[in-house]
C-alpha atoms as a PDB file:
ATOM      1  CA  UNK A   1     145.131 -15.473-211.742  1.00  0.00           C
ATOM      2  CA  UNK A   2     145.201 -12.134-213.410  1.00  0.00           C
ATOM      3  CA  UNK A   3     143.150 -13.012-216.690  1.00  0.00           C
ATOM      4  CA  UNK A   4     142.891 -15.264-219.458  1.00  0.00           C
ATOM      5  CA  UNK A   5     146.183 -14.013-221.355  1.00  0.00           C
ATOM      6  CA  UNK A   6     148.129 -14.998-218.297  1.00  0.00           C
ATOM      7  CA  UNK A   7     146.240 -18.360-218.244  1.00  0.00           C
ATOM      8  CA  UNK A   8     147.299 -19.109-221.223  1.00  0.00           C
ATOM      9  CA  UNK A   9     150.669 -17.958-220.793  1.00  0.00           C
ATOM     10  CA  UNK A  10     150.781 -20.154-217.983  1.00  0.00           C
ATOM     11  CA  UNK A  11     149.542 -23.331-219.905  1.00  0.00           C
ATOM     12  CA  UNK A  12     152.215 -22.626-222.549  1.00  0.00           C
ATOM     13  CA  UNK A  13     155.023 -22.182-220.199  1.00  0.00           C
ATOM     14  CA  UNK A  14     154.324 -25.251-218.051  1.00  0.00           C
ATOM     15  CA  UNK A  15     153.809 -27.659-220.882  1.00  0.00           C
ATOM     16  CA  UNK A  16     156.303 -25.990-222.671  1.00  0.00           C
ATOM     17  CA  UNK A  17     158.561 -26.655-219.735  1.00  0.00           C
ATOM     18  CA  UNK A  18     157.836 -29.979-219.583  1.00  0.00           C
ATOM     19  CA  UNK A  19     158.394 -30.599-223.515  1.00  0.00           C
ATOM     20  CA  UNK A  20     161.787 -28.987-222.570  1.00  0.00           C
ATOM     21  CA  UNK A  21     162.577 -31.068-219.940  1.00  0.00           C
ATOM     22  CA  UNK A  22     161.892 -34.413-221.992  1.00  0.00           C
ATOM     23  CA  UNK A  23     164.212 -32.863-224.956  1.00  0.00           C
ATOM     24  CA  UNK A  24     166.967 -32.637-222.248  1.00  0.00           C
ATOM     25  CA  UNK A  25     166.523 -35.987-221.298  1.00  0.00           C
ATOM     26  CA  UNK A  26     166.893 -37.385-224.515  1.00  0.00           C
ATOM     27  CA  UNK A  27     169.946 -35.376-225.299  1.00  0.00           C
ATOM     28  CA  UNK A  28     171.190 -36.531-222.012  1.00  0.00           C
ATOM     29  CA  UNK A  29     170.360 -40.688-222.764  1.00  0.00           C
ATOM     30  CA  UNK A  30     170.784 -40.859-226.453  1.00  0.00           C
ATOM     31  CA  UNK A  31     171.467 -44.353-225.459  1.00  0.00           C
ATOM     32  CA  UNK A  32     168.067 -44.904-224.360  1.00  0.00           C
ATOM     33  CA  UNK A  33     164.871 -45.857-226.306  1.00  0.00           C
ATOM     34  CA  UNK A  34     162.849 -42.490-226.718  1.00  0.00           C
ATOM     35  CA  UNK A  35     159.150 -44.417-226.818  1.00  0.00           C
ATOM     36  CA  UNK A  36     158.162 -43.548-223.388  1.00  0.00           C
ATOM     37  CA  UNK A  37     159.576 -40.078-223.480  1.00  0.00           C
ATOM     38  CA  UNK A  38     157.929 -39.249-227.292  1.00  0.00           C
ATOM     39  CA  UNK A  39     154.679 -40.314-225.436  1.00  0.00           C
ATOM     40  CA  UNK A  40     155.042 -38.161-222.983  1.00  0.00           C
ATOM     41  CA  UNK A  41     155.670 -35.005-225.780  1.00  0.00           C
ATOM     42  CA  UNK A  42     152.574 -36.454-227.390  1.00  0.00           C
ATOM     43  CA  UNK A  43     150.660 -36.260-223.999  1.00  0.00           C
ATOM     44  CA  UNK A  44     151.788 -32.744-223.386  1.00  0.00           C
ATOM     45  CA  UNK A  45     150.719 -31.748-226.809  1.00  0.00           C
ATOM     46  CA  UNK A  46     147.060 -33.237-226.363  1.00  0.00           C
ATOM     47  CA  UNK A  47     146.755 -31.609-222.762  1.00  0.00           C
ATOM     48  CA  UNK A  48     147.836 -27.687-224.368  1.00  0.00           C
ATOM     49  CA  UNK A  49     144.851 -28.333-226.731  1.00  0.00           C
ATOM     50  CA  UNK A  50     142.842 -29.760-224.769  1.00  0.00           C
ATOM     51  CA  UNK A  51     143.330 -26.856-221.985  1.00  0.00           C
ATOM     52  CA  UNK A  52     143.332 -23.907-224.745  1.00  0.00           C
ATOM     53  CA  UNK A  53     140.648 -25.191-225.823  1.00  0.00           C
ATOM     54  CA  UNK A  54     138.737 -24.830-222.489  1.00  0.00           C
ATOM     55  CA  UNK A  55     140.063 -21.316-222.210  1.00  0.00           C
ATOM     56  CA  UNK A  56     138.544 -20.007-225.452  1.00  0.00           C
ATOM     57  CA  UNK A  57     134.788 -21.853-224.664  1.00  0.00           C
ATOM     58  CA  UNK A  58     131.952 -19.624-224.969  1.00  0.00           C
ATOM     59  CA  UNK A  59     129.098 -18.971-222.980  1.00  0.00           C
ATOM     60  CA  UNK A  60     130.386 -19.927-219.609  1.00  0.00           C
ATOM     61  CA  UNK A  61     128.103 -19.409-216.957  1.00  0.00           C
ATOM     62  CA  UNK A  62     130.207 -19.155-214.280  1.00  0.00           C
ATOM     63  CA  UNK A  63     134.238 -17.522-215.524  1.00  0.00           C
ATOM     64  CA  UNK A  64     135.948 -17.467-212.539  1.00  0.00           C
ATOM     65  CA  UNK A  65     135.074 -20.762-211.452  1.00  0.00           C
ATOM     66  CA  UNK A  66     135.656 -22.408-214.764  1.00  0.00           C
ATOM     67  CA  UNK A  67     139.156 -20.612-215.172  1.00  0.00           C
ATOM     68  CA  UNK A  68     140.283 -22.062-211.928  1.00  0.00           C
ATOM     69  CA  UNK A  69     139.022 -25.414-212.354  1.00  0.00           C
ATOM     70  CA  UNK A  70     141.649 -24.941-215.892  1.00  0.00           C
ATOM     71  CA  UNK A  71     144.094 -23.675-213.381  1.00  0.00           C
ATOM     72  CA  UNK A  72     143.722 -26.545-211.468  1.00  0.00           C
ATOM     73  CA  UNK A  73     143.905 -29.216-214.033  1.00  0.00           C
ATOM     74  CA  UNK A  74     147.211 -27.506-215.361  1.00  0.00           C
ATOM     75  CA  UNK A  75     148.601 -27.624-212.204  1.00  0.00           C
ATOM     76  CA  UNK A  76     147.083 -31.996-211.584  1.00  0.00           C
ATOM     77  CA  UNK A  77     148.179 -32.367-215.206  1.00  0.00           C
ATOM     78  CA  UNK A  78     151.718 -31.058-215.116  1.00  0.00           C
ATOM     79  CA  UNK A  79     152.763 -32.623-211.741  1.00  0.00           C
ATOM     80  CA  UNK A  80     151.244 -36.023-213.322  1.00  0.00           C
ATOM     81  CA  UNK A  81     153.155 -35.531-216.312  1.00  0.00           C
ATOM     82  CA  UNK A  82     156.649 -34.222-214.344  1.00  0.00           C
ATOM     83  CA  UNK A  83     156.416 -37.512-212.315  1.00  0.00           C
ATOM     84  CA  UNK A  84     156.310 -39.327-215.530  1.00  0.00           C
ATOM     85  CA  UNK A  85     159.605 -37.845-216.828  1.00  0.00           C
ATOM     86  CA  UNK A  86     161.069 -38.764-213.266  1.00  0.00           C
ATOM     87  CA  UNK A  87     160.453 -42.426-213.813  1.00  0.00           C
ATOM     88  CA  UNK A  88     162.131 -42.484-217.635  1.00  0.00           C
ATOM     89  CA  UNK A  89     164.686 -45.372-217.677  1.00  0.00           C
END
């Protein structure tokens, strides 16, 4: 991880991704009720804030730790929320 630009790029292209990739569904099962897959939008939305807001806390005593641990919950986050969007019906 380069910085804290790129780690936000990073949390903005993966949810982002994600957001995408329940639109597509949708579009793809219009037949389909969109409850589960709004949630899952609505989960992805809470997680960006929730990691931004991480990102831009002050007074961290430790950076590099605390930017990987971020990193790390992206990464737990995402793959939770992918495997969600597998099991749509």
């Amino acid at each position: 991880m380069g910085n804290v630009r790129d780690l936000k790029k990073d949390i903005n292209y993966v949810l982002g991704d994600i957001i995408e990739a329940v639109y597509i569904w949708e579009y793809e099962n219009t037949d389909k009720d969109a409850k589960q897959s709004e949630a899952i939008i609505d989960e992805a939305i809470e997680i960006f804030d929730e990691l931004i807001a991480k990102v831009n806390a002050k007074g961290i005593e430790n950076p590099k730790a605390h930017f990987k641990s971020i990193n790390q919950e992206l990464e737990a986050r995402g793959n939770a929320l992918i495997a969600k969007i597998g099991k749509l019906s």
